[in-house]
PDB file of N, CA and C in Angstrom:
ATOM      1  N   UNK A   1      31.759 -21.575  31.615  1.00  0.00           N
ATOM      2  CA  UNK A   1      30.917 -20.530  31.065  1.00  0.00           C
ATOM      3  C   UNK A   1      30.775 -19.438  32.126  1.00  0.00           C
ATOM      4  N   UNK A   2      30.831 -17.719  31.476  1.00  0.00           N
ATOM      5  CA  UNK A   2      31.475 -17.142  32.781  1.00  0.00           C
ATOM      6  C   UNK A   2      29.214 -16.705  33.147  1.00  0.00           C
ATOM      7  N   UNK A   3      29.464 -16.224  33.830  1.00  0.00           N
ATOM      8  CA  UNK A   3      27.931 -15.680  34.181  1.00  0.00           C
ATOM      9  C   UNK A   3      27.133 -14.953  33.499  1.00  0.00           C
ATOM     10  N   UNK A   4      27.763 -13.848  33.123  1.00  0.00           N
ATOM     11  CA  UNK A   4      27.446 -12.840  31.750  1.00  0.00           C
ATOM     12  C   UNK A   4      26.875 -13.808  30.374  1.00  0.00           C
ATOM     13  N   UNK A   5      27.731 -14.810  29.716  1.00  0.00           N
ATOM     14  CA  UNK A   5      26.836 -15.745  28.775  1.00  0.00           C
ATOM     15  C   UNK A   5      25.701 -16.295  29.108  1.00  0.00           C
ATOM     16  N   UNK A   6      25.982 -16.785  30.260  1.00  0.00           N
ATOM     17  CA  UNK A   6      24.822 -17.752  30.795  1.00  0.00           C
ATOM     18  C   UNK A   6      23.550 -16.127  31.308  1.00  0.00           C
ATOM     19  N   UNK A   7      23.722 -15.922  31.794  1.00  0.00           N
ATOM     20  CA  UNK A   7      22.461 -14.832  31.565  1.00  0.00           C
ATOM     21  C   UNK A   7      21.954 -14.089  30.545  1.00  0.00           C
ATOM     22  N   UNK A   8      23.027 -13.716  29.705  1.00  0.00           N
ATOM     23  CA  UNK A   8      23.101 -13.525  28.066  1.00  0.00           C
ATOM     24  C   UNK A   8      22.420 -14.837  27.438  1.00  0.00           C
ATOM     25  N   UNK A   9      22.691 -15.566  27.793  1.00  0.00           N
ATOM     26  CA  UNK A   9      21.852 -16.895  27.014  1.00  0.00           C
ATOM     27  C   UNK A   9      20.276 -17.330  27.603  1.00  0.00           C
ATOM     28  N   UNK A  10      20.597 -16.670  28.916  1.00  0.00           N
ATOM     29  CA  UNK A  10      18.955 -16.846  29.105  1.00  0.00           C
ATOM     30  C   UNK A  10      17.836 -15.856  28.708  1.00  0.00           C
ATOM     31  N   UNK A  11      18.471 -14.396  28.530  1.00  0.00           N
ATOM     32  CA  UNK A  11      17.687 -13.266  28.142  1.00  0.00           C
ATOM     33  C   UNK A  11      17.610 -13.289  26.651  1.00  0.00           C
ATOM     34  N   UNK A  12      18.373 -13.997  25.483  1.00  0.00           N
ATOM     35  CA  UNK A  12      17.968 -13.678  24.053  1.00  0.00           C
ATOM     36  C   UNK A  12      16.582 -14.179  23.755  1.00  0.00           C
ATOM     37  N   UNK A  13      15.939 -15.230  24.052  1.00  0.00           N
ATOM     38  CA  UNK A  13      14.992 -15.472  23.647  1.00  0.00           C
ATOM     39  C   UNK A  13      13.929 -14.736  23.775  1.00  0.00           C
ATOM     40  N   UNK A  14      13.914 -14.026  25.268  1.00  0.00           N
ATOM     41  CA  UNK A  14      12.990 -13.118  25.811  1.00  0.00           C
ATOM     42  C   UNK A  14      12.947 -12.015  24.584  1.00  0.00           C
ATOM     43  N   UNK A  15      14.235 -11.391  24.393  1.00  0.00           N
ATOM     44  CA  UNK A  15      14.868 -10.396  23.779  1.00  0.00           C
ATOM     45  C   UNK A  15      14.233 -10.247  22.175  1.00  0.00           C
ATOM     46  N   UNK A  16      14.656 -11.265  21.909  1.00  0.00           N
ATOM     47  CA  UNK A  16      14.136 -11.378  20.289  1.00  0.00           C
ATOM     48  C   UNK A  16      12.447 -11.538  20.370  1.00  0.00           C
ATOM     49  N   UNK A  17      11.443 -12.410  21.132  1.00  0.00           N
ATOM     50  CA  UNK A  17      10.470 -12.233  21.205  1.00  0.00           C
ATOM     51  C   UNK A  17       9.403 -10.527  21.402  1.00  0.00           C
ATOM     52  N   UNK A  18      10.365  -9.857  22.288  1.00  0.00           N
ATOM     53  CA  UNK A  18       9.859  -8.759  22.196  1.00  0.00           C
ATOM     54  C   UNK A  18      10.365  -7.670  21.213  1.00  0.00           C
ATOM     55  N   UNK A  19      11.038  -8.203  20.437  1.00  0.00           N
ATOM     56  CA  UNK A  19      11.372  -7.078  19.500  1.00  0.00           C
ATOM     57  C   UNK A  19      10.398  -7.963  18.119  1.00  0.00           C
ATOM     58  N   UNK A  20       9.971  -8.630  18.552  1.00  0.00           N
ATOM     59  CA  UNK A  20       9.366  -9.421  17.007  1.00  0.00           C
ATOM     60  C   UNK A  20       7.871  -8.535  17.450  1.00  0.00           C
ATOM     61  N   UNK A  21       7.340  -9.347  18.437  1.00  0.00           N
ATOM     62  CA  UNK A  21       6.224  -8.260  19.006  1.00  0.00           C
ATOM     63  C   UNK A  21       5.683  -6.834  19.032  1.00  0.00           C
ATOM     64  N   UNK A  22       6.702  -6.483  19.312  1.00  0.00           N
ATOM     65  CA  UNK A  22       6.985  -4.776  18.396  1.00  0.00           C
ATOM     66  C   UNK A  22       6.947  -4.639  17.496  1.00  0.00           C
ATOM     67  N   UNK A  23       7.531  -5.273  16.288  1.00  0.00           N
ATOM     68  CA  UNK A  23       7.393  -4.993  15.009  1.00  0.00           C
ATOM     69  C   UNK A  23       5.935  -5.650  14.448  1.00  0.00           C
ATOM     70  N   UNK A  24       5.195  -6.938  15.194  1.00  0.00           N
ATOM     71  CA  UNK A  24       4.176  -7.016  14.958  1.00  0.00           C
ATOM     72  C   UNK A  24       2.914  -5.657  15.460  1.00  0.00           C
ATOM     73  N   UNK A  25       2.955  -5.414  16.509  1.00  0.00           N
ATOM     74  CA  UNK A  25       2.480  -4.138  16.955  1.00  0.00           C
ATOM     75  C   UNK A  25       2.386  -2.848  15.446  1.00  0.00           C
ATOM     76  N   UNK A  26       3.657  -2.320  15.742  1.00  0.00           N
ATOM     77  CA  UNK A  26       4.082  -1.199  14.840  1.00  0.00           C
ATOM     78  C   UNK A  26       3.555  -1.645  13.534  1.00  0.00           C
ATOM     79  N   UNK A  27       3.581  -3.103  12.898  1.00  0.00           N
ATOM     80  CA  UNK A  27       2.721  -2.933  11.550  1.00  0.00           C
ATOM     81  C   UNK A  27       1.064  -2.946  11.441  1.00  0.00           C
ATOM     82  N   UNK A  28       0.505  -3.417  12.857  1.00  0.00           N
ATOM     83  CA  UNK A  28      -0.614  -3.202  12.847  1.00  0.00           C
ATOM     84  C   UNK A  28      -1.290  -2.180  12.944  1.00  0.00           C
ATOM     85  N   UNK A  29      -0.347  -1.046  13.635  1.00  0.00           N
ATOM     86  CA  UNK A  29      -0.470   0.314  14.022  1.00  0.00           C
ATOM     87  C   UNK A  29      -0.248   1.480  12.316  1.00  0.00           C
ATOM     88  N   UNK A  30       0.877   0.642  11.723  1.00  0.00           N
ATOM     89  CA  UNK A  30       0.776   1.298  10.430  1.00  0.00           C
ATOM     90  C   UNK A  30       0.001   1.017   9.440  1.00  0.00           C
ATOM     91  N   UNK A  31      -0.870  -0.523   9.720  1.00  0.00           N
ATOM     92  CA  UNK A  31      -2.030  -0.386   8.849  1.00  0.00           C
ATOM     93  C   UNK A  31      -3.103   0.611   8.777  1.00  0.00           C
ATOM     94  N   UNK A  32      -3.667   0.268  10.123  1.00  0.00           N
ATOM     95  CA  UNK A  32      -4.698   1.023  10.910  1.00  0.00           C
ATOM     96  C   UNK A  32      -4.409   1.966  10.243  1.00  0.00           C
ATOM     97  N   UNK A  33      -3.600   3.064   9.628  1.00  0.00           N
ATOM     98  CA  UNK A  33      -3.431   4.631  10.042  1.00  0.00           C
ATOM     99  C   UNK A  33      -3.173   4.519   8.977  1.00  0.00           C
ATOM    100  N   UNK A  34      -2.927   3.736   7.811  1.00  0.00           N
ATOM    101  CA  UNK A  34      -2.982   4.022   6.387  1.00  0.00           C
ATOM    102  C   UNK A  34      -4.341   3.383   5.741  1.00  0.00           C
ATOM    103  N   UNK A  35      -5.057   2.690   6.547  1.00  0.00           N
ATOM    104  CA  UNK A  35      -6.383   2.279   5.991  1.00  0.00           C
ATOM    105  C   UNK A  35      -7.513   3.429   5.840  1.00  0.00           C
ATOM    106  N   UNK A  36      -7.506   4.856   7.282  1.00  0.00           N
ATOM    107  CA  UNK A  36      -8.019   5.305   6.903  1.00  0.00           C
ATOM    108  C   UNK A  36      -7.434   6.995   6.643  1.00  0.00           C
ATOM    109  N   UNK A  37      -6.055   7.013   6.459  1.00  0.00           N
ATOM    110  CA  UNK A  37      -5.542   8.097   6.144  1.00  0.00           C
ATOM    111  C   UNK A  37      -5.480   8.743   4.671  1.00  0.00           C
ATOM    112  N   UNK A  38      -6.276   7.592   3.836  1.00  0.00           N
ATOM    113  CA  UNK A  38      -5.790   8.445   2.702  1.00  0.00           C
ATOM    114  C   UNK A  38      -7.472   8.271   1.870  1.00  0.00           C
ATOM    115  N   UNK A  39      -8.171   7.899   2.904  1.00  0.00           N
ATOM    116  CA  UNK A  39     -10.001   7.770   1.732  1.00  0.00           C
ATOM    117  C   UNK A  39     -10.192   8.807   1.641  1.00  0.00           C
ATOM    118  N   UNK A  40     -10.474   8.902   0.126  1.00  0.00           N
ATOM    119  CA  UNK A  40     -11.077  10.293  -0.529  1.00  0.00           C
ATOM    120  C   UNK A  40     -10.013  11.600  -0.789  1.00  0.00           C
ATOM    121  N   UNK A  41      -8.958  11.003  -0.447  1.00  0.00           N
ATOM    122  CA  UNK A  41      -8.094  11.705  -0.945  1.00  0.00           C
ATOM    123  C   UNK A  41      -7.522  11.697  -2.249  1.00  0.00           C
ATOM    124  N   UNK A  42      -7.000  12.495  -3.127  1.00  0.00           N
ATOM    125  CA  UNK A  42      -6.302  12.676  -4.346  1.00  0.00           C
ATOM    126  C   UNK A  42      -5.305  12.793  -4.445  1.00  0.00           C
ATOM    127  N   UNK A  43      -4.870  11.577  -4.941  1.00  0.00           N
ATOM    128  CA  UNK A  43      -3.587  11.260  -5.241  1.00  0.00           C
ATOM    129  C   UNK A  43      -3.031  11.345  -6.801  1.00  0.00           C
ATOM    130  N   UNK A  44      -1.828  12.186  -7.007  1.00  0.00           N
ATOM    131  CA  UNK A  44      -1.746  11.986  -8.278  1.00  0.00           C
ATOM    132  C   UNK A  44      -0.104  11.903  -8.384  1.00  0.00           C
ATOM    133  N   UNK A  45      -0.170  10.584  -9.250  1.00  0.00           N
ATOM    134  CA  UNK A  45       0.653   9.710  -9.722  1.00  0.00           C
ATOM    135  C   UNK A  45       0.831   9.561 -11.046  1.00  0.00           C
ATOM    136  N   UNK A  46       2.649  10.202 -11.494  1.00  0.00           N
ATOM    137  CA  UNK A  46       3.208  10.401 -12.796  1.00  0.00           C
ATOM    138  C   UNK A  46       4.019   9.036 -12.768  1.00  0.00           C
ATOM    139  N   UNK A  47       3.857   8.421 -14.095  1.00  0.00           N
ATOM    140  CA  UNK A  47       4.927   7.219 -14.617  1.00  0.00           C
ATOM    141  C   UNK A  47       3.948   5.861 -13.921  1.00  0.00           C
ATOM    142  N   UNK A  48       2.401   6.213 -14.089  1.00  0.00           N
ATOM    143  CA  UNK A  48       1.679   4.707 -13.264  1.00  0.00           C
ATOM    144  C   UNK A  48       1.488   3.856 -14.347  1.00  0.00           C
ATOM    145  N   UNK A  49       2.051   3.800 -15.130  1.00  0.00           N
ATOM    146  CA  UNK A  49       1.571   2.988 -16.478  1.00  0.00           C
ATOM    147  C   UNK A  49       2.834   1.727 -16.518  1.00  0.00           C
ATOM    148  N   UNK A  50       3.639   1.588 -15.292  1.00  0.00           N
ATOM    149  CA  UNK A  50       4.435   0.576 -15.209  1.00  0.00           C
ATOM    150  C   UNK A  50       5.270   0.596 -13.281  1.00  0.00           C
ATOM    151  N   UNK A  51       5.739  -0.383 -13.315  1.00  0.00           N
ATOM    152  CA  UNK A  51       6.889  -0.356 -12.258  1.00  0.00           C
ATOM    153  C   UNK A  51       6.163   0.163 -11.086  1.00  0.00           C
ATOM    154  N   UNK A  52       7.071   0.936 -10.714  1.00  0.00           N
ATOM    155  CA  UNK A  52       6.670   1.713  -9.271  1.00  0.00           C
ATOM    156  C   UNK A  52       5.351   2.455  -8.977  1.00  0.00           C
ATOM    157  N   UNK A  53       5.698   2.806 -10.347  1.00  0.00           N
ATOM    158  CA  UNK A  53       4.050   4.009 -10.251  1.00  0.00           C
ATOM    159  C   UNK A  53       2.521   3.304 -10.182  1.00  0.00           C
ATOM    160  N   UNK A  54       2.876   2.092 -11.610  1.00  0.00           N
ATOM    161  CA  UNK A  54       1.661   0.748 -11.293  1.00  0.00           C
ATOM    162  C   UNK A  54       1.803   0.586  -9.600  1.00  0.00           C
ATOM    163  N   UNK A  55       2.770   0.002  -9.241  1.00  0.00           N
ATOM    164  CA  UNK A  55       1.875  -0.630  -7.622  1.00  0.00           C
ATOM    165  C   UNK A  55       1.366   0.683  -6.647  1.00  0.00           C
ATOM    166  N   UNK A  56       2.077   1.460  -6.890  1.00  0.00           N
ATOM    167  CA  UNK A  56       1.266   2.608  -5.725  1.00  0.00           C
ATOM    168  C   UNK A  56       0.259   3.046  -5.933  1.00  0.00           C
ATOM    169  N   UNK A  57      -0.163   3.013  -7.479  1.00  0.00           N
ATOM    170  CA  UNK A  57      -1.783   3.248  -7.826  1.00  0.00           C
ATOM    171  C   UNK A  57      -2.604   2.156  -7.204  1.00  0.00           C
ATOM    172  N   UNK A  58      -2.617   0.795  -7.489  1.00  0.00           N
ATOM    173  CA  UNK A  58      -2.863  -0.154  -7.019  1.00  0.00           C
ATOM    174  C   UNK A  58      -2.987   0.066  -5.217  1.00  0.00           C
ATOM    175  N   UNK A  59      -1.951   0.411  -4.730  1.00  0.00           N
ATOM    176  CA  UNK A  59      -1.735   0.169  -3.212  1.00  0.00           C
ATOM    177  C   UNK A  59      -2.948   1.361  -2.482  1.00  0.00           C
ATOM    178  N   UNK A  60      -3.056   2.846  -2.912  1.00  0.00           N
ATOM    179  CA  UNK A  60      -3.678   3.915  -3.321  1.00  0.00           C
ATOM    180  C   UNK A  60      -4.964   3.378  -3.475  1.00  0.00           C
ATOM    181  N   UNK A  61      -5.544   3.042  -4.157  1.00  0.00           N
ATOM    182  CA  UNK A  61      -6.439   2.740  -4.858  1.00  0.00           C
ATOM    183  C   UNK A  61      -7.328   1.541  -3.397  1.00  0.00           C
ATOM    184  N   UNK A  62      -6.448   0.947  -3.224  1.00  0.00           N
ATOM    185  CA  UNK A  62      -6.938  -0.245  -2.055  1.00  0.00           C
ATOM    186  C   UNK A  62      -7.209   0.313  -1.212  1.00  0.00           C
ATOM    187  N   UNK A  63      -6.728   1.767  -0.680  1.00  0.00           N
ATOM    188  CA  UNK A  63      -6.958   2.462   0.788  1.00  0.00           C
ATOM    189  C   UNK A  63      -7.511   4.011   0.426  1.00  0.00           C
ATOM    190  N   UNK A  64      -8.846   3.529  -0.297  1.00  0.00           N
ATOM    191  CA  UNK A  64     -10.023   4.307  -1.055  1.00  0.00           C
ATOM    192  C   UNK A  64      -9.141   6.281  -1.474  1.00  0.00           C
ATOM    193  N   UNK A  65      -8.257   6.168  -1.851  1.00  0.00           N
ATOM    194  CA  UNK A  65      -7.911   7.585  -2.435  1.00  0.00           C
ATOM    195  C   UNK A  65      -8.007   7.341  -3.736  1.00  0.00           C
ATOM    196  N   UNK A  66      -8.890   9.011  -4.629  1.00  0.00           N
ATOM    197  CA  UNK A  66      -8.949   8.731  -5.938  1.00  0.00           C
ATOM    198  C   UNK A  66      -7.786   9.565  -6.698  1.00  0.00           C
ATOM    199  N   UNK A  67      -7.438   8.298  -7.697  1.00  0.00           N
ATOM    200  CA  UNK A  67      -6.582   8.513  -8.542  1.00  0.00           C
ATOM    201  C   UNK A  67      -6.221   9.715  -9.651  1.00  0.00           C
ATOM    202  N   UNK A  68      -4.972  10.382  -9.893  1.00  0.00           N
ATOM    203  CA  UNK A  68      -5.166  10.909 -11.349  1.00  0.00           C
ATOM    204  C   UNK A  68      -3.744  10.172 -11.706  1.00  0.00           C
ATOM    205  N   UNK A  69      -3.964   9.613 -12.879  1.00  0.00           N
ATOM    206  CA  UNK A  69      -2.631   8.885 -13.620  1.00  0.00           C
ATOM    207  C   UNK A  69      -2.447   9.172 -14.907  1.00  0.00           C
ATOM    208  N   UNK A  70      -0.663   9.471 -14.706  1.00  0.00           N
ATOM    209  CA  UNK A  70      -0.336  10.399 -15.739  1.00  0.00           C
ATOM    210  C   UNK A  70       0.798   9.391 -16.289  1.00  0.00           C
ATOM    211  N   UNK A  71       1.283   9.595 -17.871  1.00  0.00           N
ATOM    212  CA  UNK A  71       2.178   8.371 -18.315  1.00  0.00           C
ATOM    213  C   UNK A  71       2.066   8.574 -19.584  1.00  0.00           C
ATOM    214  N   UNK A  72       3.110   8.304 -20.595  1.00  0.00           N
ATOM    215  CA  UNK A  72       3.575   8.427 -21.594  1.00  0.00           C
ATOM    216  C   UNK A  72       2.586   7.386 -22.710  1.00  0.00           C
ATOM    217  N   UNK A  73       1.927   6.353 -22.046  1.00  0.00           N
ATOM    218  CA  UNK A  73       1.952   5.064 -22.686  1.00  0.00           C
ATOM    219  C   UNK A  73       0.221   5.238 -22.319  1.00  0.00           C
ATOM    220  N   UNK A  74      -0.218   5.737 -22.614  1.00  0.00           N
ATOM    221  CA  UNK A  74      -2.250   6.052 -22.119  1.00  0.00           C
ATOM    222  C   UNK A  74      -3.116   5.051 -22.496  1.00  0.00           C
ATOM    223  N   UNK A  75      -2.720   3.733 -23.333  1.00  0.00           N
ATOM    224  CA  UNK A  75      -3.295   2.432 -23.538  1.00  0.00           C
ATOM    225  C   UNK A  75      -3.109   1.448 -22.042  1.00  0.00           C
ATOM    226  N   UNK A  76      -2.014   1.822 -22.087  1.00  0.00           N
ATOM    227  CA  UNK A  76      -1.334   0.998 -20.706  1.00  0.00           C
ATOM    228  C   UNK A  76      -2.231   1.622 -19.165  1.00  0.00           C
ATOM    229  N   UNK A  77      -2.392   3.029 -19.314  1.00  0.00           N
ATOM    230  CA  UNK A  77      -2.917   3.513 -18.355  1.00  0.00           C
ATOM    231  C   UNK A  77      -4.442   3.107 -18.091  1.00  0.00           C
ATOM    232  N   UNK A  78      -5.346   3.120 -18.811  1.00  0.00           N
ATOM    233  CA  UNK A  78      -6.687   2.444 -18.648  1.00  0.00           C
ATOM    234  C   UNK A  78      -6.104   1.185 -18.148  1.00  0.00           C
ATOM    235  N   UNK A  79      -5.287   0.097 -18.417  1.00  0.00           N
ATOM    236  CA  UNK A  79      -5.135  -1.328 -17.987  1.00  0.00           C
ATOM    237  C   UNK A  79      -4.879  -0.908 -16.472  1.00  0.00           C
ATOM    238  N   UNK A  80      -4.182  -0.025 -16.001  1.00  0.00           N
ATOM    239  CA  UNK A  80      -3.870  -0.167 -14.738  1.00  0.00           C
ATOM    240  C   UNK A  80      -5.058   0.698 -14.118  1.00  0.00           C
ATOM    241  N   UNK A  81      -6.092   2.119 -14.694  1.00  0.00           N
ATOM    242  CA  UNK A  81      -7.459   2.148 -14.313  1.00  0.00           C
ATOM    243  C   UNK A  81      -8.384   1.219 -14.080  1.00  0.00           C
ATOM    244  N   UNK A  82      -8.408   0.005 -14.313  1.00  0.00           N
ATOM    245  CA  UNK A  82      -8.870  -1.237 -14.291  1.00  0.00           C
ATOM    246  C   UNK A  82      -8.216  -1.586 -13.095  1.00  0.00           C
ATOM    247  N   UNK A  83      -7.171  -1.920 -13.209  1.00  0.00           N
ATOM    248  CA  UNK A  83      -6.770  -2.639 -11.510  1.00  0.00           C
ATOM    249  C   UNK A  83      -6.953  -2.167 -10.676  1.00  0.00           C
ATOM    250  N   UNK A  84      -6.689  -0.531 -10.305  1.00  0.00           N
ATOM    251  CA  UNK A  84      -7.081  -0.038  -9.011  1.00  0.00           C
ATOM    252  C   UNK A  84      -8.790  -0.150  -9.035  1.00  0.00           C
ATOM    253  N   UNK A  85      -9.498  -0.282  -9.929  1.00  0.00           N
ATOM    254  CA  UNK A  85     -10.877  -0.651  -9.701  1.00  0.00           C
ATOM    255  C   UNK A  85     -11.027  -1.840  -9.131  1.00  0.00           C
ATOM    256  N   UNK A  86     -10.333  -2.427  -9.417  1.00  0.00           N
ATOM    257  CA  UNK A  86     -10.730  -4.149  -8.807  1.00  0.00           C
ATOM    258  C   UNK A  86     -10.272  -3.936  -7.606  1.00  0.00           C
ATOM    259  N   UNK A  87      -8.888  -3.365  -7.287  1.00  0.00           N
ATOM    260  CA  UNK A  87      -8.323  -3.181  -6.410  1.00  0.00           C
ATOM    261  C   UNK A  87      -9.700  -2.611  -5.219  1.00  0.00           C
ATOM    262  N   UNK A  88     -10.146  -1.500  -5.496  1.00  0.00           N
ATOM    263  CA  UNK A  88     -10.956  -0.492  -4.823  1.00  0.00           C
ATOM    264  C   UNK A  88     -12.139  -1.056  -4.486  1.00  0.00           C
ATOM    265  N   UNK A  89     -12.579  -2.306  -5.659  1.00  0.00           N
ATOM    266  CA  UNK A  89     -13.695  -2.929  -5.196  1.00  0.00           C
ATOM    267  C   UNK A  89     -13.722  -4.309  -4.054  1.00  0.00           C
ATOM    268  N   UNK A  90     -12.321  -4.657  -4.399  1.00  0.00           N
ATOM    269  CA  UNK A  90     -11.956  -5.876  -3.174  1.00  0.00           C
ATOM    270  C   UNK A  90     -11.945  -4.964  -1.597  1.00  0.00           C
ATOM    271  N   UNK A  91     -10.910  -3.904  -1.711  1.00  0.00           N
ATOM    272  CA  UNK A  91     -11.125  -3.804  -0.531  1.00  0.00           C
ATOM    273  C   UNK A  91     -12.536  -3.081   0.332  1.00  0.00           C
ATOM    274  N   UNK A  92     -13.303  -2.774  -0.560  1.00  0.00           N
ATOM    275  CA  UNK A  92     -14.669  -2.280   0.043  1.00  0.00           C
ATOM    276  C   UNK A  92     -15.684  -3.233  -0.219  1.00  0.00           C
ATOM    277  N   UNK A  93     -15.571  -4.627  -0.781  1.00  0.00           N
ATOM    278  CA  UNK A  93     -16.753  -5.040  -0.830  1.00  0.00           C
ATOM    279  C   UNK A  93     -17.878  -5.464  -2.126  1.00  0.00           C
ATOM    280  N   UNK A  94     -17.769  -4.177  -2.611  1.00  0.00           N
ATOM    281  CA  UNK A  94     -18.191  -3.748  -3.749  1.00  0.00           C
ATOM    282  C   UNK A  94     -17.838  -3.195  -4.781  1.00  0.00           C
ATOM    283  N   UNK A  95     -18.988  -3.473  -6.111  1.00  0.00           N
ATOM    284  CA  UNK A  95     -18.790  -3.287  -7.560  1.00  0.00           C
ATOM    285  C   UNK A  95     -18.064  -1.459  -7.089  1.00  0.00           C
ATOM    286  N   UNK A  96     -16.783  -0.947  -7.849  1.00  0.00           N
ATOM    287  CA  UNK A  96     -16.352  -0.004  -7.908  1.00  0.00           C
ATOM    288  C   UNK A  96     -16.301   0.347  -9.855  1.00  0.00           C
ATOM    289  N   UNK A  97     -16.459   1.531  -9.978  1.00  0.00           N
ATOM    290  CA  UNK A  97     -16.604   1.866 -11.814  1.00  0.00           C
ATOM    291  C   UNK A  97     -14.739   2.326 -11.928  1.00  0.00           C
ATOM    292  N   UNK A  98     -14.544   1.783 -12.895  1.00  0.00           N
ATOM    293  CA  UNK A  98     -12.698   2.563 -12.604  1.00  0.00           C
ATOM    294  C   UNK A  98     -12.744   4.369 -13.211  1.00  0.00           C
ATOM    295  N   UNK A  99     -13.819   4.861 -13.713  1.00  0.00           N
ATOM    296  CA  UNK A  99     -13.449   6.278 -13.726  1.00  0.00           C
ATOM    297  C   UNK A  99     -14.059   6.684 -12.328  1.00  0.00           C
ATOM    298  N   UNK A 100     -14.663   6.244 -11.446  1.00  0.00           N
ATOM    299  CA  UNK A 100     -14.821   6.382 -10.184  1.00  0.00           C
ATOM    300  C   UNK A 100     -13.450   6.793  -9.517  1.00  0.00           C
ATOM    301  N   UNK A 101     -12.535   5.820  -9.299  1.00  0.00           N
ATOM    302  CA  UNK A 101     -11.097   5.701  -8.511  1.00  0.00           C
ATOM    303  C   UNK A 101      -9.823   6.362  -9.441  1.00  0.00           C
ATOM    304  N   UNK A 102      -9.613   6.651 -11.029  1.00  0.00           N
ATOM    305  CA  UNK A 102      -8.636   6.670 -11.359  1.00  0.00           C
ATOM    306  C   UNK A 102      -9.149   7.711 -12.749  1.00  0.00           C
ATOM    307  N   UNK A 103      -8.385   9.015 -13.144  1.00  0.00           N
ATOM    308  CA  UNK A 103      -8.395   9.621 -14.088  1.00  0.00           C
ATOM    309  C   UNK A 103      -7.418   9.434 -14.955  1.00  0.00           C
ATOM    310  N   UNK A 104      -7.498   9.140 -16.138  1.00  0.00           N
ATOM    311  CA  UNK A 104      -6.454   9.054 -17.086  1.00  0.00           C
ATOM    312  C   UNK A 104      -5.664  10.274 -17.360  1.00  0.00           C
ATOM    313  N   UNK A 105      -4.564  10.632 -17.507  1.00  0.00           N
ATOM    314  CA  UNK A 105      -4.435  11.945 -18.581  1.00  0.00           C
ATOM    315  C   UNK A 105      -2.997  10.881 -19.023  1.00  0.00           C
ATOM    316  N   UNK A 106      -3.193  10.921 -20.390  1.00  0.00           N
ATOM    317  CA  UNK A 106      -2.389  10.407 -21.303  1.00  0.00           C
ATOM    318  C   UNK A 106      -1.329  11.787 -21.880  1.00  0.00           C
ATOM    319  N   UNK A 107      -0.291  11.820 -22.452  1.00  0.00           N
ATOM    320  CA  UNK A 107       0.293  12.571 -23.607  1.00  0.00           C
ATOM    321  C   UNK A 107      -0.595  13.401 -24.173  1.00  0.00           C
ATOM    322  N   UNK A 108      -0.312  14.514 -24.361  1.00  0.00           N
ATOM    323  CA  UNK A 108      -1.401  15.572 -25.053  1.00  0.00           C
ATOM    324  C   UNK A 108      -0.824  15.564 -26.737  1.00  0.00           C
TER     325      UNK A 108
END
């Protein structure tokens, strides 16, 4: 075994530990800064009445920004005004009203 492996074999473990560490770091650092980057802000979100648009209302909704949700399907949209309420009330603690966190606008 020439020297280069064998020191190569003694530095990966180090190696991978600090890059795991970092990425533990960096997501704690991107919580932090999305927990309070977006309270009370207005967010408005087209197509939340399914898929992609449902979880970012949801995700939104958890890191206190209020909603306007827009969508073809406006039965569906109160169901997901409801979740970011629950959503909004888990992460603060408390009873949240869902026209508090989330405005409907359905199809005119």
């Amino acid at each position: 075994m020439s020297s280069y492996a064998y020191v190569l074999g003694l530095l990966c473990p180090f190696m991978a530990l600090a890059v795991i560490l970092r990425r533990v770091w960096r997501r704690a650092h991107v919580e932090k800064l999305l927990a309070t980057r977006f309270q009370g802000k207005v967010v408005w979100i087209t197509g939340a009445s399914s898929g992609i648009g449902r979880a970012l209302a949801i995700a939104f909704a958890s890191k206190g920004a209020k909603l306007v949700l827009s969508a073809r399907r406006e039965g569906e949209l109160h169901a997901v005004a409801e979740e970011c309420a629950a959503a909004a009330s888990r992460a603060c603690g408390a009873a949240v009203d869902a026209s508090a966190v989330a405005k409907v606008h359905g199809p005119s």
